[in-house]
PDB file of N, CA and C in Angstrom:
ATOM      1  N   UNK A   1       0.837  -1.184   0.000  1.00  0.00           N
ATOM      2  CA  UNK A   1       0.000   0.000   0.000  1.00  0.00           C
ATOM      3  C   UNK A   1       0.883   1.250   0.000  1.00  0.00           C
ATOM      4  N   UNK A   2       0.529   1.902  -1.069  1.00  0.00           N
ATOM      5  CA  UNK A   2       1.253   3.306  -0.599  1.00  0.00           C
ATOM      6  C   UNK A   2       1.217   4.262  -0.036  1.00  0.00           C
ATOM      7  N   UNK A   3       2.114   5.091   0.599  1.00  0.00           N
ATOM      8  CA  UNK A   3       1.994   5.893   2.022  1.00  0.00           C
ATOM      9  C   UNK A   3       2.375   7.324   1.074  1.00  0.00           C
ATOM     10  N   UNK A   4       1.640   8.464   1.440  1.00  0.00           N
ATOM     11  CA  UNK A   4       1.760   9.659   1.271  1.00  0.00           C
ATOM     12  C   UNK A   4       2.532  10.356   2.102  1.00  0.00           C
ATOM     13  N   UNK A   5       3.398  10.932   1.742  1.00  0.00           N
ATOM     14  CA  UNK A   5       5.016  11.361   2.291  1.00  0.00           C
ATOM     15  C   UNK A   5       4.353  12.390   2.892  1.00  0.00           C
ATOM     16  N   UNK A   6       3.209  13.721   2.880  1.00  0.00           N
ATOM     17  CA  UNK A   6       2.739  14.552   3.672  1.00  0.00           C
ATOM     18  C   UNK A   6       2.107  13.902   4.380  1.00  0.00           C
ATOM     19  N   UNK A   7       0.794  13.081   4.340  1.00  0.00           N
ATOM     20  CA  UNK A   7      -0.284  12.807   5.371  1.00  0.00           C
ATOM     21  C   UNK A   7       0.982  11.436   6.275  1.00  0.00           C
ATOM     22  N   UNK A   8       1.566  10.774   6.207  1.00  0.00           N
ATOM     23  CA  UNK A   8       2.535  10.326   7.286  1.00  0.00           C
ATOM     24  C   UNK A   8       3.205  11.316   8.144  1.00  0.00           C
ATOM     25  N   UNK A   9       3.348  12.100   7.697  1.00  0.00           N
ATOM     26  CA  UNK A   9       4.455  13.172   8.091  1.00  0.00           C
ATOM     27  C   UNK A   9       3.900  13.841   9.008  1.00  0.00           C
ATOM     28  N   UNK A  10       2.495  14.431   8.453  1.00  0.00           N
ATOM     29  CA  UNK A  10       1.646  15.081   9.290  1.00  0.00           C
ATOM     30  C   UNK A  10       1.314  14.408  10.711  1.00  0.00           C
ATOM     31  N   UNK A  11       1.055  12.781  10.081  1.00  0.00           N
ATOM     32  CA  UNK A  11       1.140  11.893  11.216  1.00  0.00           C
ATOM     33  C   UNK A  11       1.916  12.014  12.106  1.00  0.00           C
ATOM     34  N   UNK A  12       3.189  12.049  12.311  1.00  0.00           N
ATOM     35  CA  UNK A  12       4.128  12.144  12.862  1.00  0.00           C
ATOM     36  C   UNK A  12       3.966  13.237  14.109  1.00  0.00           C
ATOM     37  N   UNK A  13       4.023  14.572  13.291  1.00  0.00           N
ATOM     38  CA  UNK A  13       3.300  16.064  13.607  1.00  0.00           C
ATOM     39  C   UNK A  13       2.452  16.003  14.791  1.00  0.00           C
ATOM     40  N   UNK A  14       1.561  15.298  14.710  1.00  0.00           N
ATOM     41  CA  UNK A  14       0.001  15.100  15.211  1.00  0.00           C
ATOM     42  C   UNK A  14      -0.982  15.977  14.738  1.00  0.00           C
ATOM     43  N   UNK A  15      -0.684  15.879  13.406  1.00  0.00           N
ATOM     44  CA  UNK A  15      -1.983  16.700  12.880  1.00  0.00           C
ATOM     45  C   UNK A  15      -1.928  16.127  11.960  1.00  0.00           C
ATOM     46  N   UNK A  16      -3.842  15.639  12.340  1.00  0.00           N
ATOM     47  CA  UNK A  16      -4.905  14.809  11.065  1.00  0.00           C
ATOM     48  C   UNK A  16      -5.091  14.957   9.829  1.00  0.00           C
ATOM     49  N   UNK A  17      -5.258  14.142   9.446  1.00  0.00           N
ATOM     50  CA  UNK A  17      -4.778  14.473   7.620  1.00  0.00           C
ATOM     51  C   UNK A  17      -5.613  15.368   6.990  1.00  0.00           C
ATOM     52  N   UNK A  18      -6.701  15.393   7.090  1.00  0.00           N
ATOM     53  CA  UNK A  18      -7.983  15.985   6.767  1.00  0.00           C
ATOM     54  C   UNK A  18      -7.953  17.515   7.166  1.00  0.00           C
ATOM     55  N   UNK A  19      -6.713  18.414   7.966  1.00  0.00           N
ATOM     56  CA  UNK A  19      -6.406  19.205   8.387  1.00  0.00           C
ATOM     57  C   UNK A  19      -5.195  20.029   7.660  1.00  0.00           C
ATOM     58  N   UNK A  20      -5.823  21.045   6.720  1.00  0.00           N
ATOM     59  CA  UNK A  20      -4.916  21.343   5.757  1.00  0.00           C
ATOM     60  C   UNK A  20      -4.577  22.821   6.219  1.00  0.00           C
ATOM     61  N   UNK A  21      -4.348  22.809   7.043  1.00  0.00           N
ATOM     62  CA  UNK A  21      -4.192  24.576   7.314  1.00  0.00           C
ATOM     63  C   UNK A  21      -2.843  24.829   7.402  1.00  0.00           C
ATOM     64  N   UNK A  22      -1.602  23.841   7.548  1.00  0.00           N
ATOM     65  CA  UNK A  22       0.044  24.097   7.778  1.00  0.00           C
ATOM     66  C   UNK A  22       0.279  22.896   6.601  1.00  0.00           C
ATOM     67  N   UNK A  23       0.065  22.454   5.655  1.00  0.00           N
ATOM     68  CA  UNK A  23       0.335  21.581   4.542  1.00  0.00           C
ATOM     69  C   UNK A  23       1.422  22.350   3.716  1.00  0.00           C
ATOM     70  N   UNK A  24       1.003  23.577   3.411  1.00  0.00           N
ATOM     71  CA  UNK A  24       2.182  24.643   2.485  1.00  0.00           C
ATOM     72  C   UNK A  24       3.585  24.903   3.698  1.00  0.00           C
ATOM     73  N   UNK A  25       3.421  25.019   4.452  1.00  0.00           N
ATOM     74  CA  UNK A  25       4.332  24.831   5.639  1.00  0.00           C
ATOM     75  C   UNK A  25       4.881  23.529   5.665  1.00  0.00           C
ATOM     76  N   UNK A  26       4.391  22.680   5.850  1.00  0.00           N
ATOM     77  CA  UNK A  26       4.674  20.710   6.167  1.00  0.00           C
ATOM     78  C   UNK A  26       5.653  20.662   4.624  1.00  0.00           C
ATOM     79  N   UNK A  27       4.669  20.642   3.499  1.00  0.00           N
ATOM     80  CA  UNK A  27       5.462  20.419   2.411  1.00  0.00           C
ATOM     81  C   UNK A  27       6.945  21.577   2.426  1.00  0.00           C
ATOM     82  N   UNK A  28       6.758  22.553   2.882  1.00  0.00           N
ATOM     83  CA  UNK A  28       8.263  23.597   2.441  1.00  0.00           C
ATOM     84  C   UNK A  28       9.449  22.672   3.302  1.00  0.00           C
ATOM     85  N   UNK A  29       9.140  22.551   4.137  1.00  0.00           N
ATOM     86  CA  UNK A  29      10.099  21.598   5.416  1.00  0.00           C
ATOM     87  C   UNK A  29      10.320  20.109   4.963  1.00  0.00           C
ATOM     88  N   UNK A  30       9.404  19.864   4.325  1.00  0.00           N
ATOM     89  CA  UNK A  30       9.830  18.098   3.750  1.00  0.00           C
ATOM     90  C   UNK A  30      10.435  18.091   2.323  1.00  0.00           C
ATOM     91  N   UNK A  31      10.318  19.271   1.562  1.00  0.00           N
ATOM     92  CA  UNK A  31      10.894  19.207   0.338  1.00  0.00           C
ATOM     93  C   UNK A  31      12.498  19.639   0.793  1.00  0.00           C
ATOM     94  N   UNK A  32      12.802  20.406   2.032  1.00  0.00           N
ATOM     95  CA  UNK A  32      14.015  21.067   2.325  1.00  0.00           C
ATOM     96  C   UNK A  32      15.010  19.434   2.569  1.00  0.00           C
ATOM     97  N   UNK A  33      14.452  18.891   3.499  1.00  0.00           N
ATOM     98  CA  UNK A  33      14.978  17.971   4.062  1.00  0.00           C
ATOM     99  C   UNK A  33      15.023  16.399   2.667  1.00  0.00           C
ATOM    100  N   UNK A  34      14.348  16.508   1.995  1.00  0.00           N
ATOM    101  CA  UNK A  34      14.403  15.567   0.339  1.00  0.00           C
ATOM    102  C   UNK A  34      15.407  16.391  -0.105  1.00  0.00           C
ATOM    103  N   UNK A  35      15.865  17.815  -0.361  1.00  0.00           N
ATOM    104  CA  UNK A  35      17.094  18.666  -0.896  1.00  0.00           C
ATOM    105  C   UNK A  35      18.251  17.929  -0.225  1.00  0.00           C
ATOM    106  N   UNK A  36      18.401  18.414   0.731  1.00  0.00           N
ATOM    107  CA  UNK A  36      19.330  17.844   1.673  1.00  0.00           C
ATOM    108  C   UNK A  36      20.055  16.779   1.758  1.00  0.00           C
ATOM    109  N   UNK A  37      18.308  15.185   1.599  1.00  0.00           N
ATOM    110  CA  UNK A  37      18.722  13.853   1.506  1.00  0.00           C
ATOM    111  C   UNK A  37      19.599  14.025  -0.136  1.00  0.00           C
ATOM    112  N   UNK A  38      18.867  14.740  -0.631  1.00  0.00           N
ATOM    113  CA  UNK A  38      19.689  14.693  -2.117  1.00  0.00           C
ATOM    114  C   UNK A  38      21.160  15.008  -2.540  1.00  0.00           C
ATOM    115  N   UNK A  39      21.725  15.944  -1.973  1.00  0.00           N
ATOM    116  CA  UNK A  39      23.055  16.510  -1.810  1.00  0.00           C
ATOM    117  C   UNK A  39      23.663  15.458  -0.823  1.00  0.00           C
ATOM    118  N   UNK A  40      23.269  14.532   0.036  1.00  0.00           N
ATOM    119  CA  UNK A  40      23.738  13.479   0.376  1.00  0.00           C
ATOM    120  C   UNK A  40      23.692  12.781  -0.118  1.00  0.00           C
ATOM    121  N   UNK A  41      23.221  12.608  -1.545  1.00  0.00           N
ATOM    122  CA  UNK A  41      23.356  11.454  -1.982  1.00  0.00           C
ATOM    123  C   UNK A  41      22.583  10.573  -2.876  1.00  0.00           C
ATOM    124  N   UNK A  42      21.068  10.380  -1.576  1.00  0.00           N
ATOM    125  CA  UNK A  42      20.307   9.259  -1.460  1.00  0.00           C
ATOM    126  C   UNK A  42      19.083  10.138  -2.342  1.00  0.00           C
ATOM    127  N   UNK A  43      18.663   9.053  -3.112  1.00  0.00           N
ATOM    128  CA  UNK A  43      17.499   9.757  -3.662  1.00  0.00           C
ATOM    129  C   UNK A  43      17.470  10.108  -5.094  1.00  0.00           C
ATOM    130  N   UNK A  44      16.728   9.851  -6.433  1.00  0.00           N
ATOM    131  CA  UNK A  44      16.673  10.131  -7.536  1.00  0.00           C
ATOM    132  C   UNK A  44      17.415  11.464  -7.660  1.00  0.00           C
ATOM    133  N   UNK A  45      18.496  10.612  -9.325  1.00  0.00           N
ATOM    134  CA  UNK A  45      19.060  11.892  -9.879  1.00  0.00           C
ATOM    135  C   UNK A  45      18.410  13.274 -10.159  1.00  0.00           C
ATOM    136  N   UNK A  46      19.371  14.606  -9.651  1.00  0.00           N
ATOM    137  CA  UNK A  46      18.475  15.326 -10.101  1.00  0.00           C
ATOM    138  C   UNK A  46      16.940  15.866  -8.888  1.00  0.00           C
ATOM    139  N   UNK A  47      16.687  15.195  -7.741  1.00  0.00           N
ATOM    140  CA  UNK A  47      16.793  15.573  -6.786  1.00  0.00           C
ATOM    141  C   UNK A  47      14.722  14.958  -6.929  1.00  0.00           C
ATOM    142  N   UNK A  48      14.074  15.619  -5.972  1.00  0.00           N
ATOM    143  CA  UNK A  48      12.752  14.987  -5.471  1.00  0.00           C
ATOM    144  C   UNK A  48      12.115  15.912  -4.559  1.00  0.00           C
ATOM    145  N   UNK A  49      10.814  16.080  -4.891  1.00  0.00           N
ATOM    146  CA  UNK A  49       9.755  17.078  -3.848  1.00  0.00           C
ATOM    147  C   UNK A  49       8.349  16.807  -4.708  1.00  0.00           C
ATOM    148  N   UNK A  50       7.871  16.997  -3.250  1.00  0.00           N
ATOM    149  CA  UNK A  50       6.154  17.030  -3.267  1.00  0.00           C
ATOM    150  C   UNK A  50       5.474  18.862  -3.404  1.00  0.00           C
ATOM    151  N   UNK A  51       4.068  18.387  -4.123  1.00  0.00           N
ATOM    152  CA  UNK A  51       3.407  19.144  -4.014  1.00  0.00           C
ATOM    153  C   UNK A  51       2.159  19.424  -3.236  1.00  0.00           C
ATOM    154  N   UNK A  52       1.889  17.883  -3.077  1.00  0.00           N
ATOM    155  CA  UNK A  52       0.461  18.023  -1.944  1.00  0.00           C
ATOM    156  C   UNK A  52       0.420  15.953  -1.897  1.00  0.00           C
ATOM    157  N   UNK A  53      -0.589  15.309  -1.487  1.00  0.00           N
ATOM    158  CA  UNK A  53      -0.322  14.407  -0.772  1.00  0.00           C
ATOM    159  C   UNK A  53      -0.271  12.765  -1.493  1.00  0.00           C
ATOM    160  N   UNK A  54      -0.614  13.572  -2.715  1.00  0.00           N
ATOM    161  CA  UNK A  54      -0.406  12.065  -3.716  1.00  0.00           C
ATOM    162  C   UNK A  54       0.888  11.864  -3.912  1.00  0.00           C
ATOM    163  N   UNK A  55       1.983  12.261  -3.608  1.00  0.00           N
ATOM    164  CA  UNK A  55       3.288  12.057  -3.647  1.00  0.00           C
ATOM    165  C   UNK A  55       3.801  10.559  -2.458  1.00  0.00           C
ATOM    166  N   UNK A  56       3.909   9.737  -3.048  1.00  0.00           N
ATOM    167  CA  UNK A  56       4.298   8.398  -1.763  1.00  0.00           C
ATOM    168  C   UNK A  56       5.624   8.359  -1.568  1.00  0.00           C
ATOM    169  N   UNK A  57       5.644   7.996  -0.593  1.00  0.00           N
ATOM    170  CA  UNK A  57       7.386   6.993  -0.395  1.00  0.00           C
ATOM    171  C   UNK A  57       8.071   6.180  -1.044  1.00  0.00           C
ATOM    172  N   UNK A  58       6.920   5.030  -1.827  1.00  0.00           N
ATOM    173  CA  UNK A  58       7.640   4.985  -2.893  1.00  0.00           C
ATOM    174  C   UNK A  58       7.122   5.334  -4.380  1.00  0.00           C
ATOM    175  N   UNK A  59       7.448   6.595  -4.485  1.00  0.00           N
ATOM    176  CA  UNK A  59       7.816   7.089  -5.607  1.00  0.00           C
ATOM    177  C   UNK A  59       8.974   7.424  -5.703  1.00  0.00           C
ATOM    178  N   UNK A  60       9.736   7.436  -4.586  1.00  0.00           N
ATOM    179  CA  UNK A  60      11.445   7.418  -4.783  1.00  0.00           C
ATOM    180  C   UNK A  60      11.940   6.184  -5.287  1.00  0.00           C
ATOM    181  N   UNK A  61      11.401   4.987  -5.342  1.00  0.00           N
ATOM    182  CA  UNK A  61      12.257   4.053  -5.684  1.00  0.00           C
ATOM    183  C   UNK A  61      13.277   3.576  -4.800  1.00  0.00           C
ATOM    184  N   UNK A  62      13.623   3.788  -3.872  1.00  0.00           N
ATOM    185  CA  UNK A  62      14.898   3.976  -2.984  1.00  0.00           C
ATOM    186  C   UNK A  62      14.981   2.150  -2.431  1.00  0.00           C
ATOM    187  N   UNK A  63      15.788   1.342  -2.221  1.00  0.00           N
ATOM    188  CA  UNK A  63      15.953   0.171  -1.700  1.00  0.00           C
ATOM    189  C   UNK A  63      15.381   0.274  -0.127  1.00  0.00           C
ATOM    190  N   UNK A  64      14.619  -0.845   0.410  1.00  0.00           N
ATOM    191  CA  UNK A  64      13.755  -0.419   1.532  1.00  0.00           C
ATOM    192  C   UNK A  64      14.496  -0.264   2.808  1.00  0.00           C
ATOM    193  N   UNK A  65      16.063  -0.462   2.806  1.00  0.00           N
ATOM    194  CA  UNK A  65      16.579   0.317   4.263  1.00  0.00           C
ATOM    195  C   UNK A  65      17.252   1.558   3.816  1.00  0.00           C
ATOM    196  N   UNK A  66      17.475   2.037   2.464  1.00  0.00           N
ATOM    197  CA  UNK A  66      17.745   3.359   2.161  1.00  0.00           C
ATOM    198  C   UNK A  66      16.133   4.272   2.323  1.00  0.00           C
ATOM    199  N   UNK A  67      15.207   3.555   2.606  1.00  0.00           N
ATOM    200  CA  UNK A  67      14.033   4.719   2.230  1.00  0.00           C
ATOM    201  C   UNK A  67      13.848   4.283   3.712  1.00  0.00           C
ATOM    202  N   UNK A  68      13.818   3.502   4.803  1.00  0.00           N
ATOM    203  CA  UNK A  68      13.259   3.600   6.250  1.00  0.00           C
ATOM    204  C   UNK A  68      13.868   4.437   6.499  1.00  0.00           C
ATOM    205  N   UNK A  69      15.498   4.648   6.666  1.00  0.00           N
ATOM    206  CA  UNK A  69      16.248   5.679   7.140  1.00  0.00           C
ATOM    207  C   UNK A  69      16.086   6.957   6.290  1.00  0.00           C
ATOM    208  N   UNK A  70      15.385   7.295   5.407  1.00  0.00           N
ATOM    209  CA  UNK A  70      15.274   8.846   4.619  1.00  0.00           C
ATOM    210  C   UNK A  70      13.678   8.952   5.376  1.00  0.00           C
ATOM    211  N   UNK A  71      12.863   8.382   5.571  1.00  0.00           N
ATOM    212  CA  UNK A  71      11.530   8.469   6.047  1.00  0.00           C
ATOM    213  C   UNK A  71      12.002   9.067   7.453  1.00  0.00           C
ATOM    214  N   UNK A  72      12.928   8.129   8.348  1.00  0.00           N
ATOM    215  CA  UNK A  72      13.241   8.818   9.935  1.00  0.00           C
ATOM    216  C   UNK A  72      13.403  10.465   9.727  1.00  0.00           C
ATOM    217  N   UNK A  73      14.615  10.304   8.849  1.00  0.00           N
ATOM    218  CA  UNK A  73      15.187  11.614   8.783  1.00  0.00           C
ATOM    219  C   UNK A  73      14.226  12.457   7.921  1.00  0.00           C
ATOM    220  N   UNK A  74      13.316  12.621   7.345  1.00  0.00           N
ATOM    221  CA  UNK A  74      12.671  13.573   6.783  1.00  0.00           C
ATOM    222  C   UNK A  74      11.548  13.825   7.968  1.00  0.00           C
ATOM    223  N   UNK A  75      11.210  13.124   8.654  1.00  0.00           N
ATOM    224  CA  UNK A  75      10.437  13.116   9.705  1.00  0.00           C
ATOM    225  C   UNK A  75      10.912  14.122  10.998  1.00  0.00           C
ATOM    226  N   UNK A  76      12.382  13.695  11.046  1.00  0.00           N
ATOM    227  CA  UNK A  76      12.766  14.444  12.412  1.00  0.00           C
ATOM    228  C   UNK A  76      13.604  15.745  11.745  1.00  0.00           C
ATOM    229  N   UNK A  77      13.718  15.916  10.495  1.00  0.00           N
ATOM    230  CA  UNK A  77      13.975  17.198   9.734  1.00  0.00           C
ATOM    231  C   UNK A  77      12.706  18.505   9.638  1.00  0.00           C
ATOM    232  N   UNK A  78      11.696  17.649   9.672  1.00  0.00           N
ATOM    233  CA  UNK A  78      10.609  18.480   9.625  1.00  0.00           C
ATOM    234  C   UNK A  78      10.096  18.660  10.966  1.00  0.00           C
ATOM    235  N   UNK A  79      10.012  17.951  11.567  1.00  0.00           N
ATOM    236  CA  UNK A  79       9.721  18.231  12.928  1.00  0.00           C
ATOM    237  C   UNK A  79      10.393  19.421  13.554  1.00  0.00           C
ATOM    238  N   UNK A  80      12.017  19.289  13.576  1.00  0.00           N
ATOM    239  CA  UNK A  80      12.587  20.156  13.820  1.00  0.00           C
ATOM    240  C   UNK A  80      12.404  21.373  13.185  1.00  0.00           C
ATOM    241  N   UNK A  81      11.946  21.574  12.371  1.00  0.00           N
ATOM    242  CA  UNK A  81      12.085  22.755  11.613  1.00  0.00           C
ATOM    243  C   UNK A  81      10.384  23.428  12.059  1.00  0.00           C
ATOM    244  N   UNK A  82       9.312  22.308  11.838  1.00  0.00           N
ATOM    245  CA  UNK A  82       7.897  23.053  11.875  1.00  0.00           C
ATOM    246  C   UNK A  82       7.636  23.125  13.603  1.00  0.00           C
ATOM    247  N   UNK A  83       7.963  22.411  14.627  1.00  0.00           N
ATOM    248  CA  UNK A  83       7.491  22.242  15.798  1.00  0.00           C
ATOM    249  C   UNK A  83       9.157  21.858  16.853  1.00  0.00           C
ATOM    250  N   UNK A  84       9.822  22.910  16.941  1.00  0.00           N
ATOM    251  CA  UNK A  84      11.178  22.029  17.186  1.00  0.00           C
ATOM    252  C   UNK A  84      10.968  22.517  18.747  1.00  0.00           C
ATOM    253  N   UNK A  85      11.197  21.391  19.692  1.00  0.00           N
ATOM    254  CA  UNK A  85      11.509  20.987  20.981  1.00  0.00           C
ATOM    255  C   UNK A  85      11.754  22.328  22.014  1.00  0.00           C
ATOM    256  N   UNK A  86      11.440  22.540  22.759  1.00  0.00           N
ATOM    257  CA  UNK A  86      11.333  23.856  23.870  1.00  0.00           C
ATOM    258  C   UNK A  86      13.167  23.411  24.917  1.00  0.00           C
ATOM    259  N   UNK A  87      12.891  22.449  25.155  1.00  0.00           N
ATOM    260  CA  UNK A  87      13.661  22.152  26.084  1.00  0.00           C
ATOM    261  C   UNK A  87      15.146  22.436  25.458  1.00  0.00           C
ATOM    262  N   UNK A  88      16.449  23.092  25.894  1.00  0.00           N
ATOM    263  CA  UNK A  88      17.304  22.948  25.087  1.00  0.00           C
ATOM    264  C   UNK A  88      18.239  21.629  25.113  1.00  0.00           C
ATOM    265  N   UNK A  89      17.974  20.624  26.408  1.00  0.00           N
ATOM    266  CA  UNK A  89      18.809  19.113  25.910  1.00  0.00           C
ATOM    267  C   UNK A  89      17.968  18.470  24.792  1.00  0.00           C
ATOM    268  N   UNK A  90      16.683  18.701  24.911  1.00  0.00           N
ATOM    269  CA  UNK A  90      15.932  18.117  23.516  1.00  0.00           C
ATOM    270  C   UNK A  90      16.068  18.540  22.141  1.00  0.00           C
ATOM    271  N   UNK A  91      16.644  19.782  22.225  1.00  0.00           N
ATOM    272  CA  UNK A  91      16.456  20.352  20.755  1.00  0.00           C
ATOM    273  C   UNK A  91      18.148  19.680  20.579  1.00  0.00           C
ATOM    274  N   UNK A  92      19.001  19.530  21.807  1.00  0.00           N
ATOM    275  CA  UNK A  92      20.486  19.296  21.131  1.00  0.00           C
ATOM    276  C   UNK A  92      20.265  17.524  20.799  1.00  0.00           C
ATOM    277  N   UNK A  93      19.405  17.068  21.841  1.00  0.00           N
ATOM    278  CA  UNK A  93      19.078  15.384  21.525  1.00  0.00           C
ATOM    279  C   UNK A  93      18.655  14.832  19.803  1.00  0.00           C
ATOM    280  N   UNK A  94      17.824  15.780  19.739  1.00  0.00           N
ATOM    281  CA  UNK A  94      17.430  16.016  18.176  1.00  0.00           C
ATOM    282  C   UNK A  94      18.160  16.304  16.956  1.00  0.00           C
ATOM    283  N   UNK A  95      18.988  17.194  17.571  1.00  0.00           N
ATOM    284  CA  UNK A  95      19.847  17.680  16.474  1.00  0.00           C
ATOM    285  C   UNK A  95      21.311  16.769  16.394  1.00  0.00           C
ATOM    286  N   UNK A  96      20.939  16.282  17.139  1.00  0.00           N
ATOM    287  CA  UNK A  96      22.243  14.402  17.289  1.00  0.00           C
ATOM    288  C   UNK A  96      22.054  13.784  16.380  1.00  0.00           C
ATOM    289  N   UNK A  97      20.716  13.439  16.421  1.00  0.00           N
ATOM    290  CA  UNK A  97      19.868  12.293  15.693  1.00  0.00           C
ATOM    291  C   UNK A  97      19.724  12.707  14.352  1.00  0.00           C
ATOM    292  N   UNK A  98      19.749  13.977  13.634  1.00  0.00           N
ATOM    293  CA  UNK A  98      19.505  14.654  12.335  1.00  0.00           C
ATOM    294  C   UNK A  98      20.952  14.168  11.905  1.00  0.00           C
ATOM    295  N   UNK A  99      21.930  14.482  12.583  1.00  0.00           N
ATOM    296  CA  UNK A  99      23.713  14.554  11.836  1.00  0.00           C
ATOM    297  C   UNK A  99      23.687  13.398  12.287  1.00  0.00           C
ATOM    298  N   UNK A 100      23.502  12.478  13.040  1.00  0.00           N
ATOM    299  CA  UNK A 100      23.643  10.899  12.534  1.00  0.00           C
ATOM    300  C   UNK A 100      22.808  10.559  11.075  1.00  0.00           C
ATOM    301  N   UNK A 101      21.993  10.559  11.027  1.00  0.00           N
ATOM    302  CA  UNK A 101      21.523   9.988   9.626  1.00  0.00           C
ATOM    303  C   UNK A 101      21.822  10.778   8.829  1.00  0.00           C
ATOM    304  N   UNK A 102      21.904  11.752   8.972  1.00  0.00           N
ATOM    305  CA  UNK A 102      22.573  12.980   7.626  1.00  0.00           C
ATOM    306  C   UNK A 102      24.066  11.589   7.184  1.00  0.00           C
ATOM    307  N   UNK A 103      24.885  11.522   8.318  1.00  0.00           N
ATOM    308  CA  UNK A 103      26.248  11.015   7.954  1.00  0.00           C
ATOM    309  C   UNK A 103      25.827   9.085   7.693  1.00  0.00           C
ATOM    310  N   UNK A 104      24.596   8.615   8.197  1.00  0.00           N
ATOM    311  CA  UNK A 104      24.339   7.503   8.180  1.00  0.00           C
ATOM    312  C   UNK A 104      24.148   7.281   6.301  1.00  0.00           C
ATOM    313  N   UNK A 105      22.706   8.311   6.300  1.00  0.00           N
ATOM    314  CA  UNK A 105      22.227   8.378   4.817  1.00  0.00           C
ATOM    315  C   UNK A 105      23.809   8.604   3.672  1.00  0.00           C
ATOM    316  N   UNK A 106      24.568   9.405   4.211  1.00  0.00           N
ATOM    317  CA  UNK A 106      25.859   9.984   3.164  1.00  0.00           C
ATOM    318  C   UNK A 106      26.597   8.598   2.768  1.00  0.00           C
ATOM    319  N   UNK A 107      26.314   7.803   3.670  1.00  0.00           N
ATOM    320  CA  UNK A 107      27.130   6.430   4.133  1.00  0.00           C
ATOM    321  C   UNK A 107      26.732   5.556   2.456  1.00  0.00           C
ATOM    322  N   UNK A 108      25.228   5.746   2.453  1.00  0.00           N
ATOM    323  CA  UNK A 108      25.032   4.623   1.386  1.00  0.00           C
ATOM    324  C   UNK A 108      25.804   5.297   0.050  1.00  0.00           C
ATOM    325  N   UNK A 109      25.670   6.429  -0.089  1.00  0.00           N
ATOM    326  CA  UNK A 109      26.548   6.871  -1.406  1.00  0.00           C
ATOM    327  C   UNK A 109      27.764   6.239  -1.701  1.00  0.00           C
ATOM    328  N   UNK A 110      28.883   6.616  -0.463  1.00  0.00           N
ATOM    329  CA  UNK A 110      30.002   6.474  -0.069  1.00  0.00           C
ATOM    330  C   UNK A 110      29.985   4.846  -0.793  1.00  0.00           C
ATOM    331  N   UNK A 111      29.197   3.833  -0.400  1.00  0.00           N
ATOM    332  CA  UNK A 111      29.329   2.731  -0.450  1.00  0.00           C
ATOM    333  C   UNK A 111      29.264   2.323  -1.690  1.00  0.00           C
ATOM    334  N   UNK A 112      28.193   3.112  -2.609  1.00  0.00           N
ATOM    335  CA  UNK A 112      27.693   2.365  -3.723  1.00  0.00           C
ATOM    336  C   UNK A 112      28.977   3.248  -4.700  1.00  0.00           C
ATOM    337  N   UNK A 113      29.521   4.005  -4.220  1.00  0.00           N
ATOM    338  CA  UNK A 113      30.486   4.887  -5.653  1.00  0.00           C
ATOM    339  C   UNK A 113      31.738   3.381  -6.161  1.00  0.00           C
ATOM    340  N   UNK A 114      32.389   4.053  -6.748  1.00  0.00           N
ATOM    341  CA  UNK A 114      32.848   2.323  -7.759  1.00  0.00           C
ATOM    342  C   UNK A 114      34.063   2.878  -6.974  1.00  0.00           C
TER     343      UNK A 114
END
């Protein structure tokens, strides 16, 4: 079944899909963080972004532990960016977890170059 890269995301968020009032917001933050995965690497030549919620997960094509780990990280990319953490050990806990998979995701490039 295919999963819509906004209404998961939103999931994530905690806001219901059917709730379109921060979607132009949700999408600016998930296309940043697909830029990102892209300059790392992972992700169709030439780069990848949504416009609204028919866009799935896999429409990247991506091998399924290169796309679990781009799903984490587009998740906690957007999070951080639309709703990011009050506390400041949480926002640095978070921002751990972004530059691990940033360098995790960079990893599969690294691997697949000849």
């Amino acid at each position: 079944m295919a999963t819509s890269i906004l209404t998961s995301t939103k999931q994530i968020l905690g806001i219901a899909s059917g709730y379109t009032v921060y979607d132009a917001d949700i999408i600016m933050h998930i296309n940043s963080a697909l830029s990102t995965a892209s300059q790392l690497g992972v992700g169709p030549t030439g780069g990848f972004f949504i416009n609204d919620a028919t866009t799935t997960w896999e429409d990247l094509s991506l091998p399924d532990d290169q796309l679990s780990m781009l799903r984490t990280y587009v998740f906690l990319k957007t999070r951080y960016a639309f709703d990011p953490p009050q506390m400041g050990y949480l926002v640095e806990a978070m921002s751990n977890q972004i530059k691990e998979y940033e360098w995790r995701l960079n990893m599969f490039r690294e691997v697949e170059l000849p």
